[in-house]
N, C-alpha and C. Protein backbone atom coordinates (compact mmCIF):
# COMPACT_ATOMS: atom_id res chain seq x y z
N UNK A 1 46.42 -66.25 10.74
CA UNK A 1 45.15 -66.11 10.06
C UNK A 1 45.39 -65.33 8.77
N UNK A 2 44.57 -65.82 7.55
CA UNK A 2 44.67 -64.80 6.50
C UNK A 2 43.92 -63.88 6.50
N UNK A 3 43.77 -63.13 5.30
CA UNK A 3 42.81 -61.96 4.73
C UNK A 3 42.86 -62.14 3.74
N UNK A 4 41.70 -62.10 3.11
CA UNK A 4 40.79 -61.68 1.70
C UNK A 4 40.78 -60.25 1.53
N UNK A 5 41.54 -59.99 0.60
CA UNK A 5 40.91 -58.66 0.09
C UNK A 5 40.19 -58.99 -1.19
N UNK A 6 39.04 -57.97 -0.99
CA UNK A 6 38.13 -58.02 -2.02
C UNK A 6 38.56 -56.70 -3.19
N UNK A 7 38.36 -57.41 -4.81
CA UNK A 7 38.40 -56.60 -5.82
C UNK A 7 37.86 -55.27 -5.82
N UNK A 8 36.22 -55.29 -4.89
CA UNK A 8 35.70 -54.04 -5.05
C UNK A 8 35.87 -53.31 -3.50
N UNK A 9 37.08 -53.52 -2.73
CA UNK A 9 37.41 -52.81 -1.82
C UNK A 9 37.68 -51.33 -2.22
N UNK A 10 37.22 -50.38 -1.30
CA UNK A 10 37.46 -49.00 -1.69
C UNK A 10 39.05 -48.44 -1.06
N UNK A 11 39.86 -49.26 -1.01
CA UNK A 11 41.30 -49.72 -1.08
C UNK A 11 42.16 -49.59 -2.08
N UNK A 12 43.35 -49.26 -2.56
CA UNK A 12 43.55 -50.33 -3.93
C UNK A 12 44.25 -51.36 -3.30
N UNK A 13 44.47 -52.20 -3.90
CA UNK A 13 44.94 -53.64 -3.30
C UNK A 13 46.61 -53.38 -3.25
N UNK A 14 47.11 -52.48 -3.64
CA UNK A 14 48.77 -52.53 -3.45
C UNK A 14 48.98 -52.06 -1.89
N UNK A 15 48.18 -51.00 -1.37
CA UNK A 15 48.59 -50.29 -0.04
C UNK A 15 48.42 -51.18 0.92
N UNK A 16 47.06 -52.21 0.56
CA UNK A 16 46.58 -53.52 1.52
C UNK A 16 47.86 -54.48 1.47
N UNK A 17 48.38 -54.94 0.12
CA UNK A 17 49.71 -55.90 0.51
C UNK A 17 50.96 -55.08 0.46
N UNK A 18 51.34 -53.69 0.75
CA UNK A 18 52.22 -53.85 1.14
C UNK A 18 51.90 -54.19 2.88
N UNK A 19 50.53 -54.09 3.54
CA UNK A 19 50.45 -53.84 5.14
C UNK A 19 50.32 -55.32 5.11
N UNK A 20 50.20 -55.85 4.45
CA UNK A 20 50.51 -57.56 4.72
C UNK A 20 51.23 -58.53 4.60
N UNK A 21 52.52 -57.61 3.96
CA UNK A 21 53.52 -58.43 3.46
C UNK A 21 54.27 -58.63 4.48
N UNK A 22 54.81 -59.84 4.92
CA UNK A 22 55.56 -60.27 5.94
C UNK A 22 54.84 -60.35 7.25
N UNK A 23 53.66 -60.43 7.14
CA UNK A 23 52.76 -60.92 8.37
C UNK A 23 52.90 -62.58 8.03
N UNK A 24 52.50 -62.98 9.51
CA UNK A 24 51.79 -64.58 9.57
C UNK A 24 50.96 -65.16 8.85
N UNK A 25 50.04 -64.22 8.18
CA UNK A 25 48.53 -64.77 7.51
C UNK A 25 49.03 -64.83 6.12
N UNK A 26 48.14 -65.95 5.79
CA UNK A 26 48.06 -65.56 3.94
C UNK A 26 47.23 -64.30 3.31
N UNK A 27 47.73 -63.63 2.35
CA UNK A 27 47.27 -62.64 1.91
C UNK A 27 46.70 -63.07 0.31
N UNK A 28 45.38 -63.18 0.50
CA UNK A 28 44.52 -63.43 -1.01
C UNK A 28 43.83 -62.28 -1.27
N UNK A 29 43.96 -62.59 -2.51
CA UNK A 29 42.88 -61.17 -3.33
C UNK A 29 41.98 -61.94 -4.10
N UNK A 30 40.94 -61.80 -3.64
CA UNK A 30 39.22 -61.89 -4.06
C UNK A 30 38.91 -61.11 -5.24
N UNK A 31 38.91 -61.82 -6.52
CA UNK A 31 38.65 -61.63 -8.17
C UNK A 31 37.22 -62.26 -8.62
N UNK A 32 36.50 -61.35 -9.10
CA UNK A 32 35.24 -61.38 -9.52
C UNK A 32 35.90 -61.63 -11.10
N UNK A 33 35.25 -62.34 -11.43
CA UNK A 33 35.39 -62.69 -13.50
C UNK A 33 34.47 -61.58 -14.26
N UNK A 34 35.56 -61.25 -15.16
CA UNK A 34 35.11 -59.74 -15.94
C UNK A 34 35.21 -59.98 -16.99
N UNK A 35 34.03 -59.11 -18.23
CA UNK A 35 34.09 -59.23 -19.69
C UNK A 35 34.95 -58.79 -20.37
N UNK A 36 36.19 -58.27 -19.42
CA UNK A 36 37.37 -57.66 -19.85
C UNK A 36 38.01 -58.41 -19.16
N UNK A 37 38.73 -59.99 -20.19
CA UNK A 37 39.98 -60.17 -19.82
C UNK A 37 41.54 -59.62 -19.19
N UNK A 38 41.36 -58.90 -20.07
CA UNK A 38 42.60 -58.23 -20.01
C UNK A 38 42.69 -57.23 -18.87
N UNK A 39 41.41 -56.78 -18.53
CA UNK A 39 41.54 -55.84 -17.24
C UNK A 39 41.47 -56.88 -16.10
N UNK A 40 40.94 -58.79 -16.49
CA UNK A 40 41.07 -59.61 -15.01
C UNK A 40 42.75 -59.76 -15.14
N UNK A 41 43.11 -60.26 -16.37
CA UNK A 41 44.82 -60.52 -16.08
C UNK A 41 45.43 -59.48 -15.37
N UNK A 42 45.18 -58.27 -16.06
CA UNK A 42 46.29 -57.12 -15.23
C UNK A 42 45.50 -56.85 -13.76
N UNK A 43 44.85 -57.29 -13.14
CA UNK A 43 44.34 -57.19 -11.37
C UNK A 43 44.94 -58.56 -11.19
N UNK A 44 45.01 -59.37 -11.70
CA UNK A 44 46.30 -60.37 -11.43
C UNK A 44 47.37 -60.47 -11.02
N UNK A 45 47.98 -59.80 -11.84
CA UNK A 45 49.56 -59.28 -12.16
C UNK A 45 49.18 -58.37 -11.08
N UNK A 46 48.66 -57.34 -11.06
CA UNK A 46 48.88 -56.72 -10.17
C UNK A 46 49.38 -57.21 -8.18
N UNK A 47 48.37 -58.11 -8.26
CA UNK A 47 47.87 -58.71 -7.17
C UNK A 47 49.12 -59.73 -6.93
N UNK A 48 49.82 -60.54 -7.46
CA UNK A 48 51.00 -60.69 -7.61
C UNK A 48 52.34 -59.61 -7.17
N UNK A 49 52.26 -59.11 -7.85
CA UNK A 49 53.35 -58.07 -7.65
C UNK A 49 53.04 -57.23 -6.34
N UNK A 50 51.81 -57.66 -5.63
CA UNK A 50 51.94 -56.92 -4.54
C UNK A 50 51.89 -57.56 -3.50
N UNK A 51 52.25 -58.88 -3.82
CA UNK A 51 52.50 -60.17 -2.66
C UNK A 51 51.56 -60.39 -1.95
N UNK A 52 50.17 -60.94 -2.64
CA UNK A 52 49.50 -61.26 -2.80
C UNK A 52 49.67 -63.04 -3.00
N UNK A 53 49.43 -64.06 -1.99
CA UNK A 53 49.66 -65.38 -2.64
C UNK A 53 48.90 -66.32 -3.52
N UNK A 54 47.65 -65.54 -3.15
CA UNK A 54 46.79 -66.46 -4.16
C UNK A 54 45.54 -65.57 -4.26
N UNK A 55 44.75 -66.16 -5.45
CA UNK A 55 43.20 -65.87 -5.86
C UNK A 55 42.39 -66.49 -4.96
N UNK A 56 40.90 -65.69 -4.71
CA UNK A 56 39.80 -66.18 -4.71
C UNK A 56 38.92 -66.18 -5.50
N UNK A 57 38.30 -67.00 -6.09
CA UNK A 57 37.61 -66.70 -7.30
C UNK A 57 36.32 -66.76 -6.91
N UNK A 58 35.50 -65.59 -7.41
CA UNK A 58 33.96 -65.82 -6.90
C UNK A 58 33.58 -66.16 -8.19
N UNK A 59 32.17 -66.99 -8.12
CA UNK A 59 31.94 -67.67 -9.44
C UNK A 59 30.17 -67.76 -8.60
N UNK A 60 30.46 -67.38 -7.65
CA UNK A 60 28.55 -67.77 -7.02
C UNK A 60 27.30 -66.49 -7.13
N UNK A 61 27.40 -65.49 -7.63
CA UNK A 61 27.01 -64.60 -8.15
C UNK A 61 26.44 -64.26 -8.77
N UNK A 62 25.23 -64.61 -9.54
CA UNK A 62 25.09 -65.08 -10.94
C UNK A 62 24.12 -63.60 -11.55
N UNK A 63 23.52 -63.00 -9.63
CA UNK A 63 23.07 -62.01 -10.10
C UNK A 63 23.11 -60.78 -9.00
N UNK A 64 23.70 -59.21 -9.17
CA UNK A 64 23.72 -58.88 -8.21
C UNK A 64 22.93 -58.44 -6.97
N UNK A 65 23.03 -59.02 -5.59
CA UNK A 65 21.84 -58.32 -4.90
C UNK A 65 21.28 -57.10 -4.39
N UNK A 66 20.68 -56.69 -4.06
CA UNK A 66 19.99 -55.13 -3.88
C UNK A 66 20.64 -54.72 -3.00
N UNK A 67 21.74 -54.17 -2.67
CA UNK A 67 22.25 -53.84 -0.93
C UNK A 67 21.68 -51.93 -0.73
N UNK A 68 21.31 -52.15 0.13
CA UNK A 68 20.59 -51.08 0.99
C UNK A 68 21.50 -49.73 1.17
N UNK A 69 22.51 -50.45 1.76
CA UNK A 69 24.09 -49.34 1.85
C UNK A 69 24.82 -48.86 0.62
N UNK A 70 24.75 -49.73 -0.12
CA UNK A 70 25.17 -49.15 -1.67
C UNK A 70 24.61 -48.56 -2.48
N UNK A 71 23.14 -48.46 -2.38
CA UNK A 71 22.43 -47.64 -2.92
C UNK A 71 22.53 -46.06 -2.51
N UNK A 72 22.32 -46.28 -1.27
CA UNK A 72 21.81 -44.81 -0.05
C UNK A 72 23.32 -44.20 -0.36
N UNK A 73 24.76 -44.87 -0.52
CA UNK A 73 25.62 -44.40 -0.51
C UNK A 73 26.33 -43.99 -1.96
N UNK A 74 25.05 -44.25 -3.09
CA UNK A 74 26.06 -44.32 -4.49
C UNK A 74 27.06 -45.07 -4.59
N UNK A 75 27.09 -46.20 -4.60
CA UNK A 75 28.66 -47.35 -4.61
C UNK A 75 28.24 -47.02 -6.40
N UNK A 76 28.97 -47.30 -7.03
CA UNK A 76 29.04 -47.65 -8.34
C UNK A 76 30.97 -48.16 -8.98
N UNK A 77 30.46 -48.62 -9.91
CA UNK A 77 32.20 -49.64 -10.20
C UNK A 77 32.20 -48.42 -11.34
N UNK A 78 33.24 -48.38 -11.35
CA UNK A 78 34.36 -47.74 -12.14
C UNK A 78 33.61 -47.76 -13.99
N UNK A 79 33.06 -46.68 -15.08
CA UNK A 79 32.61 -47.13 -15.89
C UNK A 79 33.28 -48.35 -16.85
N UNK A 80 35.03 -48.81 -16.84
CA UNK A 80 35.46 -49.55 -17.56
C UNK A 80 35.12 -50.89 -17.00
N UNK A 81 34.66 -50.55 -15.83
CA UNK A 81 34.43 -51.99 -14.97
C UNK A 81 33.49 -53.14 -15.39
N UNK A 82 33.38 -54.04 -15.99
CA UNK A 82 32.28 -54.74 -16.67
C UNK A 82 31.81 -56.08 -15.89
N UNK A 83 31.38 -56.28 -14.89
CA UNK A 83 31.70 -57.42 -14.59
C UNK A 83 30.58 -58.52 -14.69
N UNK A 84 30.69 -60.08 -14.76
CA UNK A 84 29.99 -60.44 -16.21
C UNK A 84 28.64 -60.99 -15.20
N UNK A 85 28.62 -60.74 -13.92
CA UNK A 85 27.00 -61.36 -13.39
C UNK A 85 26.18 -59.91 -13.67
């Protein structure tokens, strides 16, 4: 079986593939499209280099929804974080 790791895991995605590297499952990393190219290429590269086999690309998003838990808990993205829904 694989795993998805998601971009806005409170993880970073290197500690997740090194615990997946050389398992059975495929290991994908789940990429939201950002107004900063250059910060989607380098979570790429990154995601790569941490043996990571492939993308998921979310593209269904268009607007974000109200979550209950992220509010009550302060979730907020990173201020460089731009992401384009």
């Amino acid at each position: 079986m694989g795993m998805i790791v998601s971009m806005l895991s409170t993880t970073a995605l290197e500690p997740l593939g090194d615990l997946l590297r050389g398992s059975s499952g495929l290991p994908l990393f789940q990429l939201y499209l950002l107004k900063d190219r250059s910060l989607t290429e380098e979570l790429i590269h990154r995601a790569e280099a941490s043996g990571y086999q492939g993308l998921v690309i979310t593209v269904d998003a268009p607007a974000s929804g109200r979550r209950e838990a992220d509010i009550r808990n302060r979730l907020a993205l990173a201020s460089h974080v731009d992401l384009l829904i």
